[in-house]
PDB file of N, CA and C in Angstrom:
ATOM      1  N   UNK A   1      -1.033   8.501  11.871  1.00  0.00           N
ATOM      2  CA  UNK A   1      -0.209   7.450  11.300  1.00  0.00           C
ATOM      3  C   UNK A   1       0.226   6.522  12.418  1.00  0.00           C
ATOM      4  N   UNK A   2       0.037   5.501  11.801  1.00  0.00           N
ATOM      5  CA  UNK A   2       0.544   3.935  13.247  1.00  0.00           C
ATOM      6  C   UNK A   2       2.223   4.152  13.142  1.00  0.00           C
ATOM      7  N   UNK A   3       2.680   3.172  14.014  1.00  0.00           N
ATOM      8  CA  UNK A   3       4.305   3.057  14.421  1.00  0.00           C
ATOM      9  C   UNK A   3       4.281   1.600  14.590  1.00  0.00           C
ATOM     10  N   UNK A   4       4.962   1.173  14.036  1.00  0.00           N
ATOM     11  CA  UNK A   4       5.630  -0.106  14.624  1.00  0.00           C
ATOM     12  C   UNK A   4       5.406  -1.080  13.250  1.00  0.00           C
ATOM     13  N   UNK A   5       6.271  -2.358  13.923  1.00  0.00           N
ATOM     14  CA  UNK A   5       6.206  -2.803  12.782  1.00  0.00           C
ATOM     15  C   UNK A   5       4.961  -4.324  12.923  1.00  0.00           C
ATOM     16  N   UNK A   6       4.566  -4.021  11.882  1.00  0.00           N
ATOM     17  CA  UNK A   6       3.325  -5.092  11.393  1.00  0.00           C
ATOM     18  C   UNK A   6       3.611  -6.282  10.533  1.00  0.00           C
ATOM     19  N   UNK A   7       2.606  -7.397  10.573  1.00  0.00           N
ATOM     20  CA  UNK A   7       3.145  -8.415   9.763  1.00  0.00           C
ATOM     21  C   UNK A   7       1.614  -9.091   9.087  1.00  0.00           C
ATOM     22  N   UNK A   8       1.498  -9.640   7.985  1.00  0.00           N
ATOM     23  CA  UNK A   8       0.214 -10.549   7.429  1.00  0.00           C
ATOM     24  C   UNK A   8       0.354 -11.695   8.375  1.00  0.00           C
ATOM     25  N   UNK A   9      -0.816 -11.469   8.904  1.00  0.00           N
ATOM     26  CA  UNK A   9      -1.364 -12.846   9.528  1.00  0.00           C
ATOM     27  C   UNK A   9      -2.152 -13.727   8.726  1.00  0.00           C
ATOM     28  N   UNK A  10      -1.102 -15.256   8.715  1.00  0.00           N
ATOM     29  CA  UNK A  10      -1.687 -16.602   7.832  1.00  0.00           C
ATOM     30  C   UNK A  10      -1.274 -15.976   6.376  1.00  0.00           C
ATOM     31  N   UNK A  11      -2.435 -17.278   5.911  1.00  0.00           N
ATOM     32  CA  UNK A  11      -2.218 -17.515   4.274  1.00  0.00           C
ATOM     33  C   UNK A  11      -2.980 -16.666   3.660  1.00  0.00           C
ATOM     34  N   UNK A  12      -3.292 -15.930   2.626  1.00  0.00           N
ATOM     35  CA  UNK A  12      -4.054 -14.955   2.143  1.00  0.00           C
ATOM     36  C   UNK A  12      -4.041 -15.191   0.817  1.00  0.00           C
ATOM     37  N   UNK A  13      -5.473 -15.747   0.052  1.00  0.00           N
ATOM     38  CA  UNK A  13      -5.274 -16.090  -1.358  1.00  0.00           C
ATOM     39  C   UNK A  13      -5.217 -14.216  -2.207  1.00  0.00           C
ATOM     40  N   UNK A  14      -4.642 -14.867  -3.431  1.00  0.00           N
ATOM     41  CA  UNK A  14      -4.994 -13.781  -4.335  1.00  0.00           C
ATOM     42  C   UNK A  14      -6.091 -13.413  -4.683  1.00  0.00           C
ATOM     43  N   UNK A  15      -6.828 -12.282  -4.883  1.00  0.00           N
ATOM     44  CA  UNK A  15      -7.589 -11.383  -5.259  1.00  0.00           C
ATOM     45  C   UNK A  15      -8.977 -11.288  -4.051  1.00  0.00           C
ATOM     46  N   UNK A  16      -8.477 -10.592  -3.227  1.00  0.00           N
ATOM     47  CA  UNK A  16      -9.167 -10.697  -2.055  1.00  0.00           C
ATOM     48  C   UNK A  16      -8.745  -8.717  -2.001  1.00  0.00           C
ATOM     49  N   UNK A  17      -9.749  -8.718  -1.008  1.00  0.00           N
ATOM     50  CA  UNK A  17      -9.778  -6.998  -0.549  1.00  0.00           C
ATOM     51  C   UNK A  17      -9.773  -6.860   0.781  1.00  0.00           C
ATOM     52  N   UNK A  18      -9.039  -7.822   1.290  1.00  0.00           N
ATOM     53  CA  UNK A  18      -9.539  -7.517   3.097  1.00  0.00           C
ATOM     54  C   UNK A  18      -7.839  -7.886   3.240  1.00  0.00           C
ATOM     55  N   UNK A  19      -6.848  -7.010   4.423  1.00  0.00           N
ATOM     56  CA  UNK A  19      -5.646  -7.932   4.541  1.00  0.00           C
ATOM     57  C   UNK A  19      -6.132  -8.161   6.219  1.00  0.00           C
ATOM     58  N   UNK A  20      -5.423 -10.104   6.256  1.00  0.00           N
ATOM     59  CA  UNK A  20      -5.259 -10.107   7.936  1.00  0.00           C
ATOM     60  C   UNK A  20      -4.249  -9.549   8.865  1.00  0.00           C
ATOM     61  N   UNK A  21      -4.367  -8.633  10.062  1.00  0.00           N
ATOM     62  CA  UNK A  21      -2.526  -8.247  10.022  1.00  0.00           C
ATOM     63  C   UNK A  21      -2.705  -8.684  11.304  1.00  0.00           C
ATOM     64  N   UNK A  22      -1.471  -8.820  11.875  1.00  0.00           N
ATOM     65  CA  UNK A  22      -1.015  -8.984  13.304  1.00  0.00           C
ATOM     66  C   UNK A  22       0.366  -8.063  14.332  1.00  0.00           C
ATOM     67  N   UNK A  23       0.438  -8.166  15.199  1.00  0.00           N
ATOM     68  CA  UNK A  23       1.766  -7.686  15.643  1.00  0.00           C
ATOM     69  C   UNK A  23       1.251  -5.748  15.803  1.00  0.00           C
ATOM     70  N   UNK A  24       0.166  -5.897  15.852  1.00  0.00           N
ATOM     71  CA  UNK A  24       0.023  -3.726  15.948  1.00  0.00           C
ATOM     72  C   UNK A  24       0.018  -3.954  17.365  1.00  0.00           C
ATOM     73  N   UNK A  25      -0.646  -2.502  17.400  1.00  0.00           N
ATOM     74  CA  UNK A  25      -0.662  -1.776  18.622  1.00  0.00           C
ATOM     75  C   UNK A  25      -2.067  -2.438  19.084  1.00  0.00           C
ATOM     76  N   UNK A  26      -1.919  -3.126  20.699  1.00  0.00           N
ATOM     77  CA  UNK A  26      -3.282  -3.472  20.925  1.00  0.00           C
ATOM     78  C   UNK A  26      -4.384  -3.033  21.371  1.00  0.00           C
ATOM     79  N   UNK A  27      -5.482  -3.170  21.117  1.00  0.00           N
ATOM     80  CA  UNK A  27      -6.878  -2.300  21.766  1.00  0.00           C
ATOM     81  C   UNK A  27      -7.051  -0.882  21.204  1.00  0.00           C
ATOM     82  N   UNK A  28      -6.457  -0.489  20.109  1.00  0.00           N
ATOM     83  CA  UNK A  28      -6.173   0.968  19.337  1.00  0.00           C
ATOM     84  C   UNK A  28      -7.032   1.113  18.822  1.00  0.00           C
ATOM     85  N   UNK A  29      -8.092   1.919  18.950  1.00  0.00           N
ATOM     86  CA  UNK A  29      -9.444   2.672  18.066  1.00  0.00           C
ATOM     87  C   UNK A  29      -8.168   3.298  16.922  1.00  0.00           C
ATOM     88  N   UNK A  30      -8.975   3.449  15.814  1.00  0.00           N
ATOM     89  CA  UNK A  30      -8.445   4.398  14.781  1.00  0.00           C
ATOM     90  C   UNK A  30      -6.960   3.740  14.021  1.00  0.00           C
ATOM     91  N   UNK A  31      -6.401   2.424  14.323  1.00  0.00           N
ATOM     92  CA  UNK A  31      -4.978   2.008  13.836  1.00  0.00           C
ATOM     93  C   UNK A  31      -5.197   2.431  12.808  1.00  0.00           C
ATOM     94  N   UNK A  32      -5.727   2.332  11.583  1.00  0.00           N
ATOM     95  CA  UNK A  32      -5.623   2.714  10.357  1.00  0.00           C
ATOM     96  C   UNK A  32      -6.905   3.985   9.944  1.00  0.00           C
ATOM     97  N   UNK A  33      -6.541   4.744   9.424  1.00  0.00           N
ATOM     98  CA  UNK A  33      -7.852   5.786   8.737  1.00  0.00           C
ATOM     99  C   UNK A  33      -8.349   5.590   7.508  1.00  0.00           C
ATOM    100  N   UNK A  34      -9.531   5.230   7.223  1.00  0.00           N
ATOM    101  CA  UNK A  34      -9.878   5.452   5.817  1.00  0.00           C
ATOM    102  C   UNK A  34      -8.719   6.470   4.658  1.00  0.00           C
ATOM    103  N   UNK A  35      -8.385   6.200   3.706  1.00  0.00           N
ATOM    104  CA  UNK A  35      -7.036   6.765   3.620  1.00  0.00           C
ATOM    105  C   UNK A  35      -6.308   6.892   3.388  1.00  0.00           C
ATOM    106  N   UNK A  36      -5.398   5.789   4.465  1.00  0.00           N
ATOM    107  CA  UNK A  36      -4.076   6.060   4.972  1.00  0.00           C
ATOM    108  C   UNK A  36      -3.764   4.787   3.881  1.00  0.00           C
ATOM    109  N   UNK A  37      -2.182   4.428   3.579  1.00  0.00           N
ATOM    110  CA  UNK A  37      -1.647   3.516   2.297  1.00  0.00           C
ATOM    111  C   UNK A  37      -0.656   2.655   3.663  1.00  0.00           C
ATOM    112  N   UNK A  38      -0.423   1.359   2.967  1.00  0.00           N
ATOM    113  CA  UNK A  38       0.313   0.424   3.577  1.00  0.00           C
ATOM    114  C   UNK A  38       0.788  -0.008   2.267  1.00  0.00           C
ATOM    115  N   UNK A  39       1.972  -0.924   2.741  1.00  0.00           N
ATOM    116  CA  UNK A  39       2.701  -1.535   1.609  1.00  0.00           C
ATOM    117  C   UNK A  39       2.956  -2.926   2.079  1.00  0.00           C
ATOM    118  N   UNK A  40       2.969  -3.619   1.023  1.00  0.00           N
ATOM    119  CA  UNK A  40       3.004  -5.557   2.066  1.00  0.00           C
ATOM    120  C   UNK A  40       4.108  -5.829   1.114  1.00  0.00           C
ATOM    121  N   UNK A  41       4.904  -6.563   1.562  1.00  0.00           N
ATOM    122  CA  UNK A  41       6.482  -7.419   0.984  1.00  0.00           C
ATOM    123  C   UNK A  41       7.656  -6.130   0.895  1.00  0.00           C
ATOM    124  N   UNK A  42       8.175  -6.594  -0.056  1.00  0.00           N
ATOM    125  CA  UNK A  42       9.405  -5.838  -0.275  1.00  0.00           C
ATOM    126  C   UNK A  42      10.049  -6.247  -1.756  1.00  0.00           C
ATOM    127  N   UNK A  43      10.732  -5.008  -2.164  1.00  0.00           N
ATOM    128  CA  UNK A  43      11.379  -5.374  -3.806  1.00  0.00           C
ATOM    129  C   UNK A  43      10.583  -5.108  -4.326  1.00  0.00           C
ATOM    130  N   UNK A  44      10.549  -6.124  -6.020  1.00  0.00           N
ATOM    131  CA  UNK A  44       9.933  -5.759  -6.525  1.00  0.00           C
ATOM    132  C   UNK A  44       8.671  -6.560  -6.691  1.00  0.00           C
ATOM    133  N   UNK A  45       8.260  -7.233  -5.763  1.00  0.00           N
ATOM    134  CA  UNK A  45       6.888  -7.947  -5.310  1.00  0.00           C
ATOM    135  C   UNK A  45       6.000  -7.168  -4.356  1.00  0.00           C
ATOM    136  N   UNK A  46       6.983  -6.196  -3.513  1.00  0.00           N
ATOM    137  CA  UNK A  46       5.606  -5.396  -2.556  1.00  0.00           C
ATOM    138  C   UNK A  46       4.438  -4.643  -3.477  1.00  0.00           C
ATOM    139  N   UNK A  47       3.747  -4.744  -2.680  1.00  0.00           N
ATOM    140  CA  UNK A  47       2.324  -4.140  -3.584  1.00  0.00           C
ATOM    141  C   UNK A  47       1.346  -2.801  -2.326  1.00  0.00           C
ATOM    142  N   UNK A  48       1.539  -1.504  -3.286  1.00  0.00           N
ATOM    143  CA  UNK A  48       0.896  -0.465  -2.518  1.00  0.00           C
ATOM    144  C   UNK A  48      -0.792  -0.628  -2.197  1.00  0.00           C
ATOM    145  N   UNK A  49      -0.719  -0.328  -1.211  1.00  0.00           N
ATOM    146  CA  UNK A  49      -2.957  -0.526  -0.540  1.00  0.00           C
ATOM    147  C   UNK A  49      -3.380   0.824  -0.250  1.00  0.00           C
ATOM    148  N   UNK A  50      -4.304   1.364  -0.694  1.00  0.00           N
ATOM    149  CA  UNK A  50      -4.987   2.471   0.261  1.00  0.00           C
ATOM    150  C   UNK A  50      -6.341   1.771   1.037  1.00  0.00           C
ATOM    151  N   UNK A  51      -6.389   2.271   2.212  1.00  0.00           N
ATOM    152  CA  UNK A  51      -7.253   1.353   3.372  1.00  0.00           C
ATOM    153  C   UNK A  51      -8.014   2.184   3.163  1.00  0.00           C
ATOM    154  N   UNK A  52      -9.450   1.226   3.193  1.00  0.00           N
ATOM    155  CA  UNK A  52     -10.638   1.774   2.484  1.00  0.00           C
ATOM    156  C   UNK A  52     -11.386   2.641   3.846  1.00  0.00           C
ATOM    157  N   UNK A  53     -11.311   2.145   4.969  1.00  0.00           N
ATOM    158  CA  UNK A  53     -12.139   2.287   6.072  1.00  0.00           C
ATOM    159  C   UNK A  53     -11.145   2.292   7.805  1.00  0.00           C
ATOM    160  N   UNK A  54     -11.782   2.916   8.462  1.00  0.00           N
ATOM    161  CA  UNK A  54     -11.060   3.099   9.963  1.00  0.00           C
ATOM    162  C   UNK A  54     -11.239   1.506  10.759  1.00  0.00           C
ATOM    163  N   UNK A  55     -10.196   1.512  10.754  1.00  0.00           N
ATOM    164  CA  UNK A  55     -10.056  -0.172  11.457  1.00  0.00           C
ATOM    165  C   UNK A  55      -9.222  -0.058  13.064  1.00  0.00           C
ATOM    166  N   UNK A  56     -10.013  -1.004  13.526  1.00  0.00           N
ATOM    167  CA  UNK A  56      -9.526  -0.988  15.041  1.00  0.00           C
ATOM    168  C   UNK A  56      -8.507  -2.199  15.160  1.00  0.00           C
ATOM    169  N   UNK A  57      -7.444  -2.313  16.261  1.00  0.00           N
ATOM    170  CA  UNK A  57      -7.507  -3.339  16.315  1.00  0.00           C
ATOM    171  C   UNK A  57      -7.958  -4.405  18.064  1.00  0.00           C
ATOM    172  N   UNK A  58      -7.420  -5.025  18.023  1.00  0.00           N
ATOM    173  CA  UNK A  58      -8.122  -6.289  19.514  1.00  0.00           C
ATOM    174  C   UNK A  58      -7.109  -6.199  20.335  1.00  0.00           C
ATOM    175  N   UNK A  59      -7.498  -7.181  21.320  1.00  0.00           N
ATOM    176  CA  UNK A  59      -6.455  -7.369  22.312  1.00  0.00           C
ATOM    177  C   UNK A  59      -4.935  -7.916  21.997  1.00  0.00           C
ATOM    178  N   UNK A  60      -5.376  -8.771  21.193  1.00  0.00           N
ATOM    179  CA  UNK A  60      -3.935  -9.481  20.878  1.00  0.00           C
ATOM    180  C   UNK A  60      -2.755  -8.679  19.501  1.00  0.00           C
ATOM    181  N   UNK A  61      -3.767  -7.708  19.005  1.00  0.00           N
ATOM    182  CA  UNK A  61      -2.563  -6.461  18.092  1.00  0.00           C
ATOM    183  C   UNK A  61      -3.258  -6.963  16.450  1.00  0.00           C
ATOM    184  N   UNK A  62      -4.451  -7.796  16.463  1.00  0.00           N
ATOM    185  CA  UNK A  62      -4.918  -8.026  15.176  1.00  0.00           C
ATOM    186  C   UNK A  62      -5.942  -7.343  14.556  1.00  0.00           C
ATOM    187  N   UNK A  63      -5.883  -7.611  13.459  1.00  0.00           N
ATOM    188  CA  UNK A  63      -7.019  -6.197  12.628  1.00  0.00           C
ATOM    189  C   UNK A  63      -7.407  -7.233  11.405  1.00  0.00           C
ATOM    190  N   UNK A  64      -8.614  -6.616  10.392  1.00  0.00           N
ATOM    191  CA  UNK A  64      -8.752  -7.001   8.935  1.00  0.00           C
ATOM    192  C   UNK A  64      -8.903  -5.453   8.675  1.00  0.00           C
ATOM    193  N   UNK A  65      -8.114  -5.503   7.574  1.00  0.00           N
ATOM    194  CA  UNK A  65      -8.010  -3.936   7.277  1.00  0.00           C
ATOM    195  C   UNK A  65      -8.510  -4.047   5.727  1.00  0.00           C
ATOM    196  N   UNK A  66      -9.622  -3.704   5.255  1.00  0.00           N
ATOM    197  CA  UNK A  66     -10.169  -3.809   3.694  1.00  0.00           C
ATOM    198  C   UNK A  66      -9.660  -2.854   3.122  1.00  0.00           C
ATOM    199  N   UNK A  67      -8.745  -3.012   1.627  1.00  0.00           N
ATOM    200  CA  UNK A  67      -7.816  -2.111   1.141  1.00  0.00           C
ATOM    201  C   UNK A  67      -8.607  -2.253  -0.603  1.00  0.00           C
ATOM    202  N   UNK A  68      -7.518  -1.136  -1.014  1.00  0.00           N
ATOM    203  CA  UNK A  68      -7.828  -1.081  -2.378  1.00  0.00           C
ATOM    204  C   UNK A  68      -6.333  -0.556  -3.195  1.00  0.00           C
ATOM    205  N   UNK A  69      -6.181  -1.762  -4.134  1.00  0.00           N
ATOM    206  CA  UNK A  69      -6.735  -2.486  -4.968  1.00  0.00           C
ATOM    207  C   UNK A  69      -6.788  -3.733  -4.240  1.00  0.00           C
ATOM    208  N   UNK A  70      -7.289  -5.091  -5.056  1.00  0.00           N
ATOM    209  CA  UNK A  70      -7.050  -6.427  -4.313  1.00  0.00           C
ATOM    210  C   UNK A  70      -5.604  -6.699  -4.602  1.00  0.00           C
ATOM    211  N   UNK A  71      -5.852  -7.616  -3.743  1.00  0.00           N
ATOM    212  CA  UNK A  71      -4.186  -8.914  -3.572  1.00  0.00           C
ATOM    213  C   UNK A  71      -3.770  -9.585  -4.879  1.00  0.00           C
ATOM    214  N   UNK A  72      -2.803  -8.702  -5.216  1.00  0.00           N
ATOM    215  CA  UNK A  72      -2.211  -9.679  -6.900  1.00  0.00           C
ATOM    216  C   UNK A  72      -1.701 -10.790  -6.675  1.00  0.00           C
ATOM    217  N   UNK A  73      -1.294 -11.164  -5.671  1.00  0.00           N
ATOM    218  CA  UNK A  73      -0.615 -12.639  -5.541  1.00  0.00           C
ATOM    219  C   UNK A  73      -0.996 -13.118  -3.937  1.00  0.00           C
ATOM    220  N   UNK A  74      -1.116 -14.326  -4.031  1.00  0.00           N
ATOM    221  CA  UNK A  74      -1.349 -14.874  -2.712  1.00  0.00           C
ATOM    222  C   UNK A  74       0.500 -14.965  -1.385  1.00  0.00           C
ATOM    223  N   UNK A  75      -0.650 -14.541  -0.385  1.00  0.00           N
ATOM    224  CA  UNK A  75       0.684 -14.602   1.113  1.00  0.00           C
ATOM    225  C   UNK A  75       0.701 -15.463   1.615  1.00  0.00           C
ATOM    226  N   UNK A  76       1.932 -15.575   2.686  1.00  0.00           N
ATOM    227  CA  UNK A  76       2.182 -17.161   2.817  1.00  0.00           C
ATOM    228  C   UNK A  76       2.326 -16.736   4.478  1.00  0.00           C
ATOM    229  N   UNK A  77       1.874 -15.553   5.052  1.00  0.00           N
ATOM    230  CA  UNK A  77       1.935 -15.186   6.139  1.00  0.00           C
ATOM    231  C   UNK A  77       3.439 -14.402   6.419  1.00  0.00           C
ATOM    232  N   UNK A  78       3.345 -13.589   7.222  1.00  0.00           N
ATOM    233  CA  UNK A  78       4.519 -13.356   8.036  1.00  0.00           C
ATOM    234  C   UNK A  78       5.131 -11.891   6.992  1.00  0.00           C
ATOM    235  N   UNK A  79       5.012 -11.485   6.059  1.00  0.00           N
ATOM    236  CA  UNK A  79       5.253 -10.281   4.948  1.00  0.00           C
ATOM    237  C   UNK A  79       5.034  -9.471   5.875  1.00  0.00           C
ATOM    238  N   UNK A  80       5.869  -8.778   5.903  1.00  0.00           N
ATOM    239  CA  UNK A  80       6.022  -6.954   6.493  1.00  0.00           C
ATOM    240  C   UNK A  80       5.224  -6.423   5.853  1.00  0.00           C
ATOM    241  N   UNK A  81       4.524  -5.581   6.747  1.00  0.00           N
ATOM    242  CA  UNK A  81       3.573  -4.675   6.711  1.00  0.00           C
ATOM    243  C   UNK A  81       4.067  -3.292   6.523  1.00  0.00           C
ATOM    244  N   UNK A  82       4.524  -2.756   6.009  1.00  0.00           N
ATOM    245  CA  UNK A  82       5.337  -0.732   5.973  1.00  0.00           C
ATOM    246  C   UNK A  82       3.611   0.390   6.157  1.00  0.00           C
ATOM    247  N   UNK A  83       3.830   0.899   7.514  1.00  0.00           N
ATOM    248  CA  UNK A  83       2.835   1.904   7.310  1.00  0.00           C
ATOM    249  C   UNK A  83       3.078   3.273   7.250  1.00  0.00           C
ATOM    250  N   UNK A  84       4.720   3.466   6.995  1.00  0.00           N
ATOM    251  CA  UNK A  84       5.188   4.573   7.232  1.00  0.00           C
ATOM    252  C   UNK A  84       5.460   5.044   6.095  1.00  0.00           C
ATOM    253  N   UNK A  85       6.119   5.807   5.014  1.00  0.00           N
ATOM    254  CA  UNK A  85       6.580   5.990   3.968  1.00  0.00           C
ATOM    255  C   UNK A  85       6.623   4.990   2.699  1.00  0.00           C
ATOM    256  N   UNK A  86       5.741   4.811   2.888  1.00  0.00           N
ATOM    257  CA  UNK A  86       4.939   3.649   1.756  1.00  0.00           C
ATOM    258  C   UNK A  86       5.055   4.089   0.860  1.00  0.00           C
ATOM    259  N   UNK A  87       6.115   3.015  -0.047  1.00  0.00           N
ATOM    260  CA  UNK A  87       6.437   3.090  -1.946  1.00  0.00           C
ATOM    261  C   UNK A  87       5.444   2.138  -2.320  1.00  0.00           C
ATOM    262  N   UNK A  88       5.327   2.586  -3.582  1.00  0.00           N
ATOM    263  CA  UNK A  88       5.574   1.407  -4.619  1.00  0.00           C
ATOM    264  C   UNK A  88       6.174   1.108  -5.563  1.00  0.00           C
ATOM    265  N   UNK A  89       6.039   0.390  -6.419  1.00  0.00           N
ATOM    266  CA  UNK A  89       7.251   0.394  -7.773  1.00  0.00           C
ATOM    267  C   UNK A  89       6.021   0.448  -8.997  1.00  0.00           C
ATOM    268  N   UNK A  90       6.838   1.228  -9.827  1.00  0.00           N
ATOM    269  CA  UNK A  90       6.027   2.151 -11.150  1.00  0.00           C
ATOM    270  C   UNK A  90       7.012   2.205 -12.210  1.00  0.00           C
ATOM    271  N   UNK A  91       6.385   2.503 -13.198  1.00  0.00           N
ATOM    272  CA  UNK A  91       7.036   2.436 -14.634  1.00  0.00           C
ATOM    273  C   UNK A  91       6.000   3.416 -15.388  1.00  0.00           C
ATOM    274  N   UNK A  92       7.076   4.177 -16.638  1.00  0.00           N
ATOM    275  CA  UNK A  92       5.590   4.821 -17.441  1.00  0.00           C
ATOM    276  C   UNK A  92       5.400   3.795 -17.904  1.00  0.00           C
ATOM    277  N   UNK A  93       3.939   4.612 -18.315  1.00  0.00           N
ATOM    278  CA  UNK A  93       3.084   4.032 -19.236  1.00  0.00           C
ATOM    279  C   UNK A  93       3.386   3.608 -20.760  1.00  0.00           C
ATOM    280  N   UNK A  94       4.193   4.875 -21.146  1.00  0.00           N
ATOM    281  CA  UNK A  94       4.716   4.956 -22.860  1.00  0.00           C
ATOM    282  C   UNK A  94       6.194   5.724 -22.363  1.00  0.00           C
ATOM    283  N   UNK A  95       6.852   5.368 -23.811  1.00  0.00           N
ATOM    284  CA  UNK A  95       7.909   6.276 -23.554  1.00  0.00           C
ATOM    285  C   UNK A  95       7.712   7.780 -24.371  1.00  0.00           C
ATOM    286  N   UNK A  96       6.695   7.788 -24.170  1.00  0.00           N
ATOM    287  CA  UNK A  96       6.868   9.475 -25.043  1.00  0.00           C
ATOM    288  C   UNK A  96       6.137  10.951 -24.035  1.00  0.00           C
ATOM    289  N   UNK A  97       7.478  10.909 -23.239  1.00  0.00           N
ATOM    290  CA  UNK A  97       7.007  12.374 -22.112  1.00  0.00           C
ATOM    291  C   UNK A  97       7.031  13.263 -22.649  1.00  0.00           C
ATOM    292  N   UNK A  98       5.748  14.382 -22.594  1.00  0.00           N
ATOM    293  CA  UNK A  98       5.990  15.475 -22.783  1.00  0.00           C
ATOM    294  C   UNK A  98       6.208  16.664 -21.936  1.00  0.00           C
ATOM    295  N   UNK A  99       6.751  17.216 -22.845  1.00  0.00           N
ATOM    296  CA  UNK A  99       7.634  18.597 -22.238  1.00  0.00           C
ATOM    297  C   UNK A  99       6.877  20.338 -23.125  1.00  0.00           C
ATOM    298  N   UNK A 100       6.967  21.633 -22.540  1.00  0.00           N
ATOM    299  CA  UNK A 100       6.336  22.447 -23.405  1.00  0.00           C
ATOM    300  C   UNK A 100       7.185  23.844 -22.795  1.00  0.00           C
ATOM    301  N   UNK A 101       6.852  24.678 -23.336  1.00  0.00           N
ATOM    302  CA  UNK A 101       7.874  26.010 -22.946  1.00  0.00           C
ATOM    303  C   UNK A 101       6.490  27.217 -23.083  1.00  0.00           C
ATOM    304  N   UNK A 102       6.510  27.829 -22.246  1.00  0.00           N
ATOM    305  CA  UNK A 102       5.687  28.743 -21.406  1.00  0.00           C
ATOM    306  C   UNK A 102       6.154  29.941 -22.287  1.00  0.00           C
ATOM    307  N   UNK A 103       5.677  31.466 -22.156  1.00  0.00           N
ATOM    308  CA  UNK A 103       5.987  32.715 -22.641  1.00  0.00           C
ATOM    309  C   UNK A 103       6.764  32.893 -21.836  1.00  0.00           C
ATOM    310  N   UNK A 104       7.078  33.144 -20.730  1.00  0.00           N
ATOM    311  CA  UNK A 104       7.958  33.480 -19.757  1.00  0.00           C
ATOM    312  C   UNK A 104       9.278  32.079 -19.241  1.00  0.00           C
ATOM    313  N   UNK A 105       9.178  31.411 -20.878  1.00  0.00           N
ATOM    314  CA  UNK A 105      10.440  30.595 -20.884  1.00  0.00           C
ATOM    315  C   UNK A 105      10.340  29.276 -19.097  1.00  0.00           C
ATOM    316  N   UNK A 106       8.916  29.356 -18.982  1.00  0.00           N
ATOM    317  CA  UNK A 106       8.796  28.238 -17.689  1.00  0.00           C
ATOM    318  C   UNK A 106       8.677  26.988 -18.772  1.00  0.00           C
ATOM    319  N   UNK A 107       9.369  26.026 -18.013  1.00  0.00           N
ATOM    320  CA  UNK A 107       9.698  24.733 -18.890  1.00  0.00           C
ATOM    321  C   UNK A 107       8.442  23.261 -17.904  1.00  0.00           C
ATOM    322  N   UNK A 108       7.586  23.141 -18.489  1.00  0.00           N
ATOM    323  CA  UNK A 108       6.865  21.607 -18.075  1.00  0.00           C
ATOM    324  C   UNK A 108       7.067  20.460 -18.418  1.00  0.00           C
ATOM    325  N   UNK A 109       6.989  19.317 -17.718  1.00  0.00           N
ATOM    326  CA  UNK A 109       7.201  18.044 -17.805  1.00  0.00           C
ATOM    327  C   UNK A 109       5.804  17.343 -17.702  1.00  0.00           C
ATOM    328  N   UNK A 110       5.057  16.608 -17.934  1.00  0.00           N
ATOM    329  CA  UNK A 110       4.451  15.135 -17.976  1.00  0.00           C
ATOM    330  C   UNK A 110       4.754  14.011 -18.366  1.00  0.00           C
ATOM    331  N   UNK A 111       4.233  13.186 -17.602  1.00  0.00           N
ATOM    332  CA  UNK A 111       4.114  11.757 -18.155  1.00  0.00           C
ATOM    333  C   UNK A 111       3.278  11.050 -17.738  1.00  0.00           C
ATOM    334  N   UNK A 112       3.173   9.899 -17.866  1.00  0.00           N
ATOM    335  CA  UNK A 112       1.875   8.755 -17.751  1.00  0.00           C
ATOM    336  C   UNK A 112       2.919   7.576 -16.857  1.00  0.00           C
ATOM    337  N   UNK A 113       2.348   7.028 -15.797  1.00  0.00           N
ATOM    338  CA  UNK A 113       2.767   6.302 -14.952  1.00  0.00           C
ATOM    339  C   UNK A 113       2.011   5.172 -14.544  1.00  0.00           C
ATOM    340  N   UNK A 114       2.460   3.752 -14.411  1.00  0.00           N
ATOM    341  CA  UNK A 114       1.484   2.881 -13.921  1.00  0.00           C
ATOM    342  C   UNK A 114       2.228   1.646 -13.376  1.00  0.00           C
ATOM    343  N   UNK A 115       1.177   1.161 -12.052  1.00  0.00           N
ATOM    344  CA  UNK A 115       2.102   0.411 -11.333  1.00  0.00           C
ATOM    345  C   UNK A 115       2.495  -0.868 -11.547  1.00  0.00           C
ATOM    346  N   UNK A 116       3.720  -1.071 -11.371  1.00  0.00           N
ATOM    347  CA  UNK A 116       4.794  -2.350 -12.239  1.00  0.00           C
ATOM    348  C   UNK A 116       3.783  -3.569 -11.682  1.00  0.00           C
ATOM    349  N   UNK A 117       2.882  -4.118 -12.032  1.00  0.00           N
ATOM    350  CA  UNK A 117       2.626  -5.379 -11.754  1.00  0.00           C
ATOM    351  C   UNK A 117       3.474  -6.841 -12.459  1.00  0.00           C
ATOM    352  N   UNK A 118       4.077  -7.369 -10.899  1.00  0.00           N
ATOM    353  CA  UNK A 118       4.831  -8.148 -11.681  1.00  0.00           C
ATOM    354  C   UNK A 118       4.564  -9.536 -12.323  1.00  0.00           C
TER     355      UNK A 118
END
């Protein structure tokens, strides 16, 4: 897992699969692992990534890191990058969770979950 804090480099239209970042660690084999999840913005506009592939970055701390899913909304540069304890924001699916009771009185929960696109 990387440390520090990261930022989108430039403008980045919507529905793209590659993010530009800046501000890492420089000359780092391995900054990101096929994998590993990042989160870009904050509230309820950040949007969760799993990074598709091992990305290096350069001299100056920059990378293209190809993620999945694409970019729901276009960046305007400069959005925090979170590579540490990466949320996202979710909602169920329906409101009807189920619940069931075991022979030995063990009690289960499910539900259906999907992410809040805003």
């Amino acid at each position: 897992m990387v440390h520090g804090i990261t930022i989108i480099n430039g403008n980045l239209s919507a529905n793209i699969s590659s993010l530009n970042i800046t501000n890492a660690s420089t000359n780092q084999t391995n900054y990101f692992f096929a994998g590993d999840f990042l989160t870009v913005g904050s509230g309820a506009s950040k949007q969760l990534f799993k990074v598709l592939g091992d990305t290096n970055t350069d001299g100056s701390g920059n990378c293209v890191v190809d993620v999945f899913p694409r970019l729901r909304t276009a960046l305007s540069g400069s959005e925090a990058v979170t590579v540490q304890n990466c949320t996202g924001v979710f909602r169920m699916a329906n409101n009807e969770p189920a619940w069931t009771v075991g022979a030995n009185s063990l009690y289960s929960t499910s539900f259906s979950i999907r992410e809040n696109v805003v």
